[in-house]
C-alpha atoms as a PDB file:
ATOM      1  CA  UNK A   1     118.860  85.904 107.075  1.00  0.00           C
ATOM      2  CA  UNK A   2     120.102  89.464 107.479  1.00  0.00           C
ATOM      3  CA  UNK A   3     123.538  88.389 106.423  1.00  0.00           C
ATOM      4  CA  UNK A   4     121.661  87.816 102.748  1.00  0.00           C
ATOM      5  CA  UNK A   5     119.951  90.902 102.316  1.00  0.00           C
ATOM      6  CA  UNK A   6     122.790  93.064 100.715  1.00  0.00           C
ATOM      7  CA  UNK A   7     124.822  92.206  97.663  1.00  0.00           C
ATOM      8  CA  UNK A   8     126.539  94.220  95.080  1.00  0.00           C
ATOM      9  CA  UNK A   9     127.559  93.023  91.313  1.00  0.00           C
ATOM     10  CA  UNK A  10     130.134  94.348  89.699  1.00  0.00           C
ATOM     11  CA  UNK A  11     130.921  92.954  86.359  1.00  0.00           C
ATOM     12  CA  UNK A  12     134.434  93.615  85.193  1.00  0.00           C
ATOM     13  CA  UNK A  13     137.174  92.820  82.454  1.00  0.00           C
ATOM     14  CA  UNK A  14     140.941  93.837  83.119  1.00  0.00           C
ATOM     15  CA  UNK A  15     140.312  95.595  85.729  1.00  0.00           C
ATOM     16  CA  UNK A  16     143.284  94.786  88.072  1.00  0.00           C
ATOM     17  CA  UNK A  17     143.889  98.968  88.773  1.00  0.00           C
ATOM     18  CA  UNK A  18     140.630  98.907  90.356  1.00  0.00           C
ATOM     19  CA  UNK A  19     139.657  95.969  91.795  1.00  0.00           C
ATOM     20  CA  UNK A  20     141.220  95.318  95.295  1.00  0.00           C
ATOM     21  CA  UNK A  21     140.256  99.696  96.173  1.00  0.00           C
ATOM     22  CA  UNK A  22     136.506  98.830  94.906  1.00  0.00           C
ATOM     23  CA  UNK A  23     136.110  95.635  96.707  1.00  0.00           C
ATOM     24  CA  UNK A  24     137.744  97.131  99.942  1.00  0.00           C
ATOM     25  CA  UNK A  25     135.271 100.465  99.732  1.00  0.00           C
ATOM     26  CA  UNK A  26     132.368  98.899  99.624  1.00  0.00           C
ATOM     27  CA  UNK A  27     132.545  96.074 102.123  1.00  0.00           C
ATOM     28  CA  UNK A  28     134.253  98.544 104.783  1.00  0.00           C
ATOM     29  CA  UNK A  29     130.539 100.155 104.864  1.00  0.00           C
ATOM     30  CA  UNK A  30     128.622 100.372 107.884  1.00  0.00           C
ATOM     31  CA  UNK A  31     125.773  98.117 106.418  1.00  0.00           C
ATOM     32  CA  UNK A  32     127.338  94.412 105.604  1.00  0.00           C
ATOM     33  CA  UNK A  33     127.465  94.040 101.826  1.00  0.00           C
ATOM     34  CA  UNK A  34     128.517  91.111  99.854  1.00  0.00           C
ATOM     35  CA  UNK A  35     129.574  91.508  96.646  1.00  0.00           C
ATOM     36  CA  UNK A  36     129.723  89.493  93.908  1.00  0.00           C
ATOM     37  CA  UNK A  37     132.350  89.668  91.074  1.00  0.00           C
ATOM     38  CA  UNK A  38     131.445  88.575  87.409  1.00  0.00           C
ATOM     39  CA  UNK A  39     134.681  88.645  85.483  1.00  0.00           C
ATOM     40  CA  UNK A  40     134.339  88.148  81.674  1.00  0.00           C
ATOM     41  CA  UNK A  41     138.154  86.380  81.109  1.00  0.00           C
ATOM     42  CA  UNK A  42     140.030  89.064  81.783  1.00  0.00           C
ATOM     43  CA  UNK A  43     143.830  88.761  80.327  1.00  0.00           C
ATOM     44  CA  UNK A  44     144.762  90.949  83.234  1.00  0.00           C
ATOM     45  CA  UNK A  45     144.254  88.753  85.802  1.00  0.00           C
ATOM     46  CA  UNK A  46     141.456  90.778  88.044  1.00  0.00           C
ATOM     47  CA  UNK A  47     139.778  87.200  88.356  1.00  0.00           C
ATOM     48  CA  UNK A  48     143.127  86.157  90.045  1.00  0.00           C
ATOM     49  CA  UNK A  49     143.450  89.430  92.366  1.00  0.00           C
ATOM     50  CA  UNK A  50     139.352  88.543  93.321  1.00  0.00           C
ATOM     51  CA  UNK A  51     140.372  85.159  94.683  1.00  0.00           C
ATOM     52  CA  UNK A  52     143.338  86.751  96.484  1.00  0.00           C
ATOM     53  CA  UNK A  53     140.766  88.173  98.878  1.00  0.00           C
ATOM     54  CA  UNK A  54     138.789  85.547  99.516  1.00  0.00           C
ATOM     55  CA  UNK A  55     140.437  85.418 103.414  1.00  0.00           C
ATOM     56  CA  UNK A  56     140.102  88.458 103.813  1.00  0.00           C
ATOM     57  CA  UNK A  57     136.466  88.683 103.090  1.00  0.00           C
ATOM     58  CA  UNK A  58     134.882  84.738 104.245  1.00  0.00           C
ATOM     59  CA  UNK A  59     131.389  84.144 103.265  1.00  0.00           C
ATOM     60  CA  UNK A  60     131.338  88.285 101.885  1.00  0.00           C
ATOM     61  CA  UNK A  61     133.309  88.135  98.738  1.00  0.00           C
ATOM     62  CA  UNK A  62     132.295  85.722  95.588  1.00  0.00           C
ATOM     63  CA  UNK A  63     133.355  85.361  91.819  1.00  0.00           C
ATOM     64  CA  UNK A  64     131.924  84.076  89.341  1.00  0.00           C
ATOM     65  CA  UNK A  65     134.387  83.742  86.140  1.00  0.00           C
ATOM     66  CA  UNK A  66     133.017  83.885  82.017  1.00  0.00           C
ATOM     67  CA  UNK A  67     134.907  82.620  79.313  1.00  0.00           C
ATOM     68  CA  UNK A  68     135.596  86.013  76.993  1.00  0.00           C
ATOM     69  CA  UNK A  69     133.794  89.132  76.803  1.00  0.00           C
ATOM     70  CA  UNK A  70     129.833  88.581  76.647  1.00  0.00           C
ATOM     71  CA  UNK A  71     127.828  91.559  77.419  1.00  0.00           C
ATOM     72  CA  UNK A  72     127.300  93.728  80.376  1.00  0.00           C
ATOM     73  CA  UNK A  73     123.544  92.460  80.138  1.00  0.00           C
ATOM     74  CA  UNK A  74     124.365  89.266  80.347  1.00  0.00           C
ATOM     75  CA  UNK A  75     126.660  89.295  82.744  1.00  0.00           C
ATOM     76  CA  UNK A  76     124.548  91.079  85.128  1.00  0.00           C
ATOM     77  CA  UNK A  77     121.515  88.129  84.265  1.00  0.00           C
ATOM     78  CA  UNK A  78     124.104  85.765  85.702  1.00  0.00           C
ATOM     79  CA  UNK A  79     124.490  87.887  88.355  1.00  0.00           C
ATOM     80  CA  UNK A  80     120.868  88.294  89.148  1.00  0.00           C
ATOM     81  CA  UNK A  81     119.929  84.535  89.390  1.00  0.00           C
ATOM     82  CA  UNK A  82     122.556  83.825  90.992  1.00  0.00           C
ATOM     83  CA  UNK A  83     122.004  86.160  94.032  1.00  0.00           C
ATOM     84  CA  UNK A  84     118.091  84.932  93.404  1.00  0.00           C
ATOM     85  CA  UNK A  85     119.113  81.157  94.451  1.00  0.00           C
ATOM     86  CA  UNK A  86     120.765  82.729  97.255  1.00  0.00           C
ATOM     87  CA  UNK A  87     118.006  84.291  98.844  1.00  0.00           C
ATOM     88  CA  UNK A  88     119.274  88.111  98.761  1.00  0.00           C
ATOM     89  CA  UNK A  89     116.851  90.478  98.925  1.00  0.00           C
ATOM     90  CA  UNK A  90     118.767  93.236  97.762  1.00  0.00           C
ATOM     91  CA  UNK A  91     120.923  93.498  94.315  1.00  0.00           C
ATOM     92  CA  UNK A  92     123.335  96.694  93.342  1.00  0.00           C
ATOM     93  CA  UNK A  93     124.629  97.171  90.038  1.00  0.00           C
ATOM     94  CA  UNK A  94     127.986  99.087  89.788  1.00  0.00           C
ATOM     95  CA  UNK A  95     130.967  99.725  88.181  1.00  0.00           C
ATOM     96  CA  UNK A  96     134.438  99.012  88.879  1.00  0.00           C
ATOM     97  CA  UNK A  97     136.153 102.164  88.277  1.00  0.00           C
ATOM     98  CA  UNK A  98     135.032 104.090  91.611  1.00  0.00           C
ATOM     99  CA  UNK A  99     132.650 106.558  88.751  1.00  0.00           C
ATOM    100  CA  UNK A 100     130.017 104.954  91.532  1.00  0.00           C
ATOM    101  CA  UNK A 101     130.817 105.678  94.911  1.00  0.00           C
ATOM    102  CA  UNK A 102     130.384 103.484  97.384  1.00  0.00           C
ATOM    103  CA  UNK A 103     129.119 105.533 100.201  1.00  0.00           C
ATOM    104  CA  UNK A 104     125.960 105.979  97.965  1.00  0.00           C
ATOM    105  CA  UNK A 105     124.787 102.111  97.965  1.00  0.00           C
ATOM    106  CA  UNK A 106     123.113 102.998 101.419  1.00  0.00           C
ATOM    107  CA  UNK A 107     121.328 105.638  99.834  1.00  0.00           C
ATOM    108  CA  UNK A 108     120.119 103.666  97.174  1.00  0.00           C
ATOM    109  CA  UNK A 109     119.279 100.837  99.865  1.00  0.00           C
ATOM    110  CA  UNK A 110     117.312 103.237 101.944  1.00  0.00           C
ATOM    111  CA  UNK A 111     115.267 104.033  98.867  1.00  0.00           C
ATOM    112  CA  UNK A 112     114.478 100.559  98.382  1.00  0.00           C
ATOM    113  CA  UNK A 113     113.805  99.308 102.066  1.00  0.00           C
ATOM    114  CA  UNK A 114     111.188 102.201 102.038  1.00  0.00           C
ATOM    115  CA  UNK A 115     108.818 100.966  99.277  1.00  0.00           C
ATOM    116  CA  UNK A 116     110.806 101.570  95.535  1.00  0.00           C
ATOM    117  CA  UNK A 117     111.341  98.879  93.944  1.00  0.00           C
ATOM    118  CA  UNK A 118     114.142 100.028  91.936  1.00  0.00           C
ATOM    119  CA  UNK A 119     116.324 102.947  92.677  1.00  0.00           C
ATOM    120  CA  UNK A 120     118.794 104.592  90.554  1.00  0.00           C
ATOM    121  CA  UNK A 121     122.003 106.226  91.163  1.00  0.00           C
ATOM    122  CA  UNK A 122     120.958 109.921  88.985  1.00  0.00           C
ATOM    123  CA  UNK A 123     122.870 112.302  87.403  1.00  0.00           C
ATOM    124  CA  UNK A 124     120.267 114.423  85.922  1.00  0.00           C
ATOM    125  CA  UNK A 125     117.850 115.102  88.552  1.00  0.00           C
ATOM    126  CA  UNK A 126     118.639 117.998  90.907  1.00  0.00           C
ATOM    127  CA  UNK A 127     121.621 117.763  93.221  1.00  0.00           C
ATOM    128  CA  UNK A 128     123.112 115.368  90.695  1.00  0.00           C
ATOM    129  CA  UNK A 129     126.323 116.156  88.857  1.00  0.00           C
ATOM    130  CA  UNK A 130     128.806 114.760  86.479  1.00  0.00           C
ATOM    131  CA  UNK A 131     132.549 115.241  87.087  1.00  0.00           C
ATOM    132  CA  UNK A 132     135.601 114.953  84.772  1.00  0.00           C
ATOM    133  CA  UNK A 133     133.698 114.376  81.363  1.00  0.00           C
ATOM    134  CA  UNK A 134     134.655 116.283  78.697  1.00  0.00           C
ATOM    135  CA  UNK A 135     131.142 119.008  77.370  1.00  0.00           C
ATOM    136  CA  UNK A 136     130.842 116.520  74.258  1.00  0.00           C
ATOM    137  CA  UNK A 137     130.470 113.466  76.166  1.00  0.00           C
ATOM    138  CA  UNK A 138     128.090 114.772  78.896  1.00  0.00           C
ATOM    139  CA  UNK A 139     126.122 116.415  75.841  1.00  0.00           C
ATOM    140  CA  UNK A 140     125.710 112.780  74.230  1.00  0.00           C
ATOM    141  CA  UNK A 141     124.265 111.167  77.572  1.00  0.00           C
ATOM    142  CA  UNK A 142     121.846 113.812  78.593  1.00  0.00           C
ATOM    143  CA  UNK A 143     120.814 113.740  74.882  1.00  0.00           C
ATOM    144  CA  UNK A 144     120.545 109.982  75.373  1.00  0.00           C
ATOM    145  CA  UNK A 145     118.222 110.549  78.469  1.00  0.00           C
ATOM    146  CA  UNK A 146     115.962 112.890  76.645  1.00  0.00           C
ATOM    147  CA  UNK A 147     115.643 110.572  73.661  1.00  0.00           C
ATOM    148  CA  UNK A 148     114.824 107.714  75.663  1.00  0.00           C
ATOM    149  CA  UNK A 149     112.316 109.209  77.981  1.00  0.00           C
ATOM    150  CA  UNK A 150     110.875 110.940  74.397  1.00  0.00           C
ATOM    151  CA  UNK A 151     110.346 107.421  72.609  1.00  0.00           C
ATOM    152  CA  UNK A 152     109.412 105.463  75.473  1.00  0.00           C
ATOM    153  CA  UNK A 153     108.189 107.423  78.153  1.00  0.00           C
ATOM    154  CA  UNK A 154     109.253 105.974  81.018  1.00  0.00           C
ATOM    155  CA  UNK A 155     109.393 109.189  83.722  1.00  0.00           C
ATOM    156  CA  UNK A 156     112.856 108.243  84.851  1.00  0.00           C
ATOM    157  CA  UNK A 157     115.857 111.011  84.090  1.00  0.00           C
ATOM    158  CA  UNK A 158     118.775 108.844  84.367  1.00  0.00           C
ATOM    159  CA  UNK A 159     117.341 106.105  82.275  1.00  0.00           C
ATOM    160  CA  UNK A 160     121.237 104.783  81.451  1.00  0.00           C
ATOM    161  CA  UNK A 161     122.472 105.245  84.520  1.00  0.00           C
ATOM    162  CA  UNK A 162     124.312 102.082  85.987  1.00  0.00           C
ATOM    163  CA  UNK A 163     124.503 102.659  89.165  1.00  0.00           C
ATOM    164  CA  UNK A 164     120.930 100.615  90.369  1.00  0.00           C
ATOM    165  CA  UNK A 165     119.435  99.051  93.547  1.00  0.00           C
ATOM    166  CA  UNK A 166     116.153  96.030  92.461  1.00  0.00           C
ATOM    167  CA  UNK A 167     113.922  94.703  95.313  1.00  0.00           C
ATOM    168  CA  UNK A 168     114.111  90.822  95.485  1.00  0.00           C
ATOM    169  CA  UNK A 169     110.485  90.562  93.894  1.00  0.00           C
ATOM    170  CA  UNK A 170     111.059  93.312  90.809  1.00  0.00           C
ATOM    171  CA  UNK A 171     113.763  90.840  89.796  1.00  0.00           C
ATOM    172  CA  UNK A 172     111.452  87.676  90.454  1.00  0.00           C
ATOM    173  CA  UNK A 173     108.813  89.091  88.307  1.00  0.00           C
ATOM    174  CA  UNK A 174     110.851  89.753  85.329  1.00  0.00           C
ATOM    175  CA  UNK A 175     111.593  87.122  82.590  1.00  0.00           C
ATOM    176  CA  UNK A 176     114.987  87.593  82.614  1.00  0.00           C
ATOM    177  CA  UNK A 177     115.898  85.539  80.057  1.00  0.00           C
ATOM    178  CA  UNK A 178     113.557  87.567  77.704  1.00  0.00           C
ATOM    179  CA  UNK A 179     115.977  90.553  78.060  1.00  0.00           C
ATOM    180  CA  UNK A 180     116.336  91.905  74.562  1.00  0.00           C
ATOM    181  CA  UNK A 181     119.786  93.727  74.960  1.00  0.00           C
ATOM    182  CA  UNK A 182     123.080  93.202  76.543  1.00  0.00           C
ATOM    183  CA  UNK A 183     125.473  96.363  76.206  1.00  0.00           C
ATOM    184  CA  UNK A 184     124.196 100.133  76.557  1.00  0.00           C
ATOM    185  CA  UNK A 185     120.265  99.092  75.885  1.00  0.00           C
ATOM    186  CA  UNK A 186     120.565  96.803  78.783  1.00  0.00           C
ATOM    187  CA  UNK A 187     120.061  99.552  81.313  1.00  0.00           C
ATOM    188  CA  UNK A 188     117.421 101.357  79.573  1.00  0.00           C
ATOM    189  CA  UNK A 189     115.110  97.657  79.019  1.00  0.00           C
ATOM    190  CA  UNK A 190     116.109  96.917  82.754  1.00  0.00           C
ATOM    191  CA  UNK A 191     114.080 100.148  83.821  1.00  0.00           C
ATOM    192  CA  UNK A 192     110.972  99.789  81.190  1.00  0.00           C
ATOM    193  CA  UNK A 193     110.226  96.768  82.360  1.00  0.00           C
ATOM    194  CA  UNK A 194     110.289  97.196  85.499  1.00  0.00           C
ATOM    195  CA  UNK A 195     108.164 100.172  85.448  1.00  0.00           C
ATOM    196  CA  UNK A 196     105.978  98.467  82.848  1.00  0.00           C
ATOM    197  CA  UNK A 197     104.960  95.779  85.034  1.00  0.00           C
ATOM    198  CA  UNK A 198     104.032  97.981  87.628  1.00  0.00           C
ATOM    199  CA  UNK A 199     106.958  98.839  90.109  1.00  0.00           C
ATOM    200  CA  UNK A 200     108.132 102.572  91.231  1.00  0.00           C
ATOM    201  CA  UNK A 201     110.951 104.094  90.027  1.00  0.00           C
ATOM    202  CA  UNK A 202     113.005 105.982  92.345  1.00  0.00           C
ATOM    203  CA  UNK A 203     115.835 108.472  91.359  1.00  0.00           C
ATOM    204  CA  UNK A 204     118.608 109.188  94.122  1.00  0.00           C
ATOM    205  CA  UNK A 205     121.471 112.183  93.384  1.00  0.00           C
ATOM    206  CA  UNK A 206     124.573 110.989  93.001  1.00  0.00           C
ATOM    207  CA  UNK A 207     127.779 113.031  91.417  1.00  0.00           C
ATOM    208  CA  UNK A 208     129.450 110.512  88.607  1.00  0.00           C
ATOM    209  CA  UNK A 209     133.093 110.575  88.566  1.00  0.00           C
ATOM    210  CA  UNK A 210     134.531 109.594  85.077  1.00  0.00           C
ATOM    211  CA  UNK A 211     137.387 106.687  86.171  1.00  0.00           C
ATOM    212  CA  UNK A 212     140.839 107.236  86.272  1.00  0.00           C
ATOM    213  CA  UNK A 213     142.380 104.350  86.153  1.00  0.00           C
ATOM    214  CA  UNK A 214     141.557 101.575  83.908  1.00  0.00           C
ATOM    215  CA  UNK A 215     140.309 101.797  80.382  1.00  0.00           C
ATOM    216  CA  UNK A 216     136.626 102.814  79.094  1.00  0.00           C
ATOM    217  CA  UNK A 217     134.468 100.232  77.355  1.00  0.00           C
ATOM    218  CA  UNK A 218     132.014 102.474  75.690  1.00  0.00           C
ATOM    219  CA  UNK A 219     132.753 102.234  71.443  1.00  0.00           C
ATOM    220  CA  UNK A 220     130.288 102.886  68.428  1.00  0.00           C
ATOM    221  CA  UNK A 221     128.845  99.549  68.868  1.00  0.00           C
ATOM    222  CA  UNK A 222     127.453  99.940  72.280  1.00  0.00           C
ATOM    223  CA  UNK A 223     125.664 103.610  71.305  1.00  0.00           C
ATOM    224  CA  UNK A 224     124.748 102.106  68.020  1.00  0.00           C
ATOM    225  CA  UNK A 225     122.143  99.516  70.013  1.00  0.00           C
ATOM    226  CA  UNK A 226     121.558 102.055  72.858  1.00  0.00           C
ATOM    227  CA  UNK A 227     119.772 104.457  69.910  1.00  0.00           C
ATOM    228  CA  UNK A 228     118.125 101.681  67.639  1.00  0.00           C
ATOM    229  CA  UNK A 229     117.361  99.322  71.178  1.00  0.00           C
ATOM    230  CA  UNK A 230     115.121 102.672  72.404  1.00  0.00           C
ATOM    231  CA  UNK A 231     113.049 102.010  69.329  1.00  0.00           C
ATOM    232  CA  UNK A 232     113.302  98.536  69.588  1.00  0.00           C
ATOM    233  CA  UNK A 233     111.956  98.692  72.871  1.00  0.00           C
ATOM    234  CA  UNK A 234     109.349 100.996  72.086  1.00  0.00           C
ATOM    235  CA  UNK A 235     107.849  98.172  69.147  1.00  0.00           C
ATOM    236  CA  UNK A 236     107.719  95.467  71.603  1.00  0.00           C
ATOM    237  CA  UNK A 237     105.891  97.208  74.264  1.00  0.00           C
ATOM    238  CA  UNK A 238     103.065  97.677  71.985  1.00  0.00           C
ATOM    239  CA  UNK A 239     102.640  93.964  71.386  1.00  0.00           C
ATOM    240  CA  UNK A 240      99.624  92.733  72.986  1.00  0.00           C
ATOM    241  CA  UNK A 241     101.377  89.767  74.547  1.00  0.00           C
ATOM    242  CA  UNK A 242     104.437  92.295  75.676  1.00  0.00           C
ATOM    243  CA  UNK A 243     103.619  91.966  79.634  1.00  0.00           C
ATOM    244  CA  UNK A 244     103.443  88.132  79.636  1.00  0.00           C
ATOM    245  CA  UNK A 245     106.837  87.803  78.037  1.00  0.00           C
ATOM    246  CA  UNK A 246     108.636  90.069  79.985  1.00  0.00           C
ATOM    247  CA  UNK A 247     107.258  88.302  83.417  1.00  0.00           C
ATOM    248  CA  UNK A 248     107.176  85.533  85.278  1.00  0.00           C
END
């Protein structure tokens, strides 16, 4: 079933300036990733653009379409079963706007098929970089990493970071539908639980690239649960029944 190993979500909403240059990059990689699509109703029609490729990329290229904007956490849970009841043993997260780049899904593979059960795409560990984000910006997420390793500590540097490879069985052993959080938070829970219930954690360089095209979805809201879901997250890992919620 090596044609099932591989598979990439990206979750996206109007995102038509992106989508057919991120679809193209990453299936034109040496290794033979499928991707997956999650489109939350986008008014701009990237769910339309998606099925425009479907000949161009048979049994490689899938959508699955939301009605309206509901969470990047949830979208990615939808995501995850469904490449569960598929057999993959393999699932990317990544963004639409190319701040991931492609040609570093192998590396985060390789990390994987050599015994981590996650790996994430890091900015903050050494020979990782951030490009194109103005000194405030990059000062709130490294301030963001500290805090979260601080309150929860989980050894990870990048614990926000998007850009994530899970092992088949990390995924199986997590409740997913126990997940707390479903914007910025979603990340960070994604990590602690994983490493909670036992699994290694391994960080892979990567140099983010703000987007250029396309419009940002980070607001108030989303840093708002990321800060108060850190101490959430903290209070329900000290519950004594906190590993037999959070898996299966």
């Amino acid at each position: 079933m090596k044609d099932l190993e591989k598979v990439v979500i990206i979750p996206t909403y109007n995102e038509k300036e992106n989508i057919v240059s991120i679809i193209d990059a990453v299936l034109s990689q040496e290794h033979q990733f499928h991707v997956l699509i999650i489109d939350d109703g986008s008014p701009d029609g990237t769910a339309n653009i998606v099925r425009s490729l479907f000949p161009k990329y048979p049994g490689r290229l899938f959508l699955e379409e939301r009605k309206g904007k509901l969470g990047l956490g949830t979208a990615y849970i939808h995501g995850f079963k469904w490449c569960l009841s598929r057999g993959y043993q393999f699932i990317f997260e990544m963004d639409a706007d190319f701040s991931h780049n492609p040609k570093d899904l192998i590396r985060l593979y390789e990390a994987c098929a050599s015994g981590a059960g996650v790996s994430v795409g890091s900015r903050y560990i050494k020979q990782g970089a951030v490009e194109n984000w103005p000194a405030d910006r990059i000062l709130l997420s490294k301030g963001a990493s500290l805090y979260t390793r601080i309150i929860t500590g989980m050894p990870v540097m990048d614990p926000t970071a998007g850009f994530v490879c899970y092992r088949r069985e990390v995924l199986e052993k997590i409740n997913l539908d126990n997940i707390h959080f479903i914007g910025y938070a979603f990340q960070i829970e994604m990590k602690f639980t994983a490493w909670k219930l036992g699994f290694t954690i391994q960080e892979v360089p990567i140099t983010f690239i703000d987007r250029k095209l396309g419009a940002s979805k980070m607001n108030k809201g989303i840093i708002k649960e990321g800060v108060l879901g850190v101490l959430k997250l903290r209070k329900y890992s000290l519950q004594a029944d906190y590993k037999k919620n959070m898996s299966r």
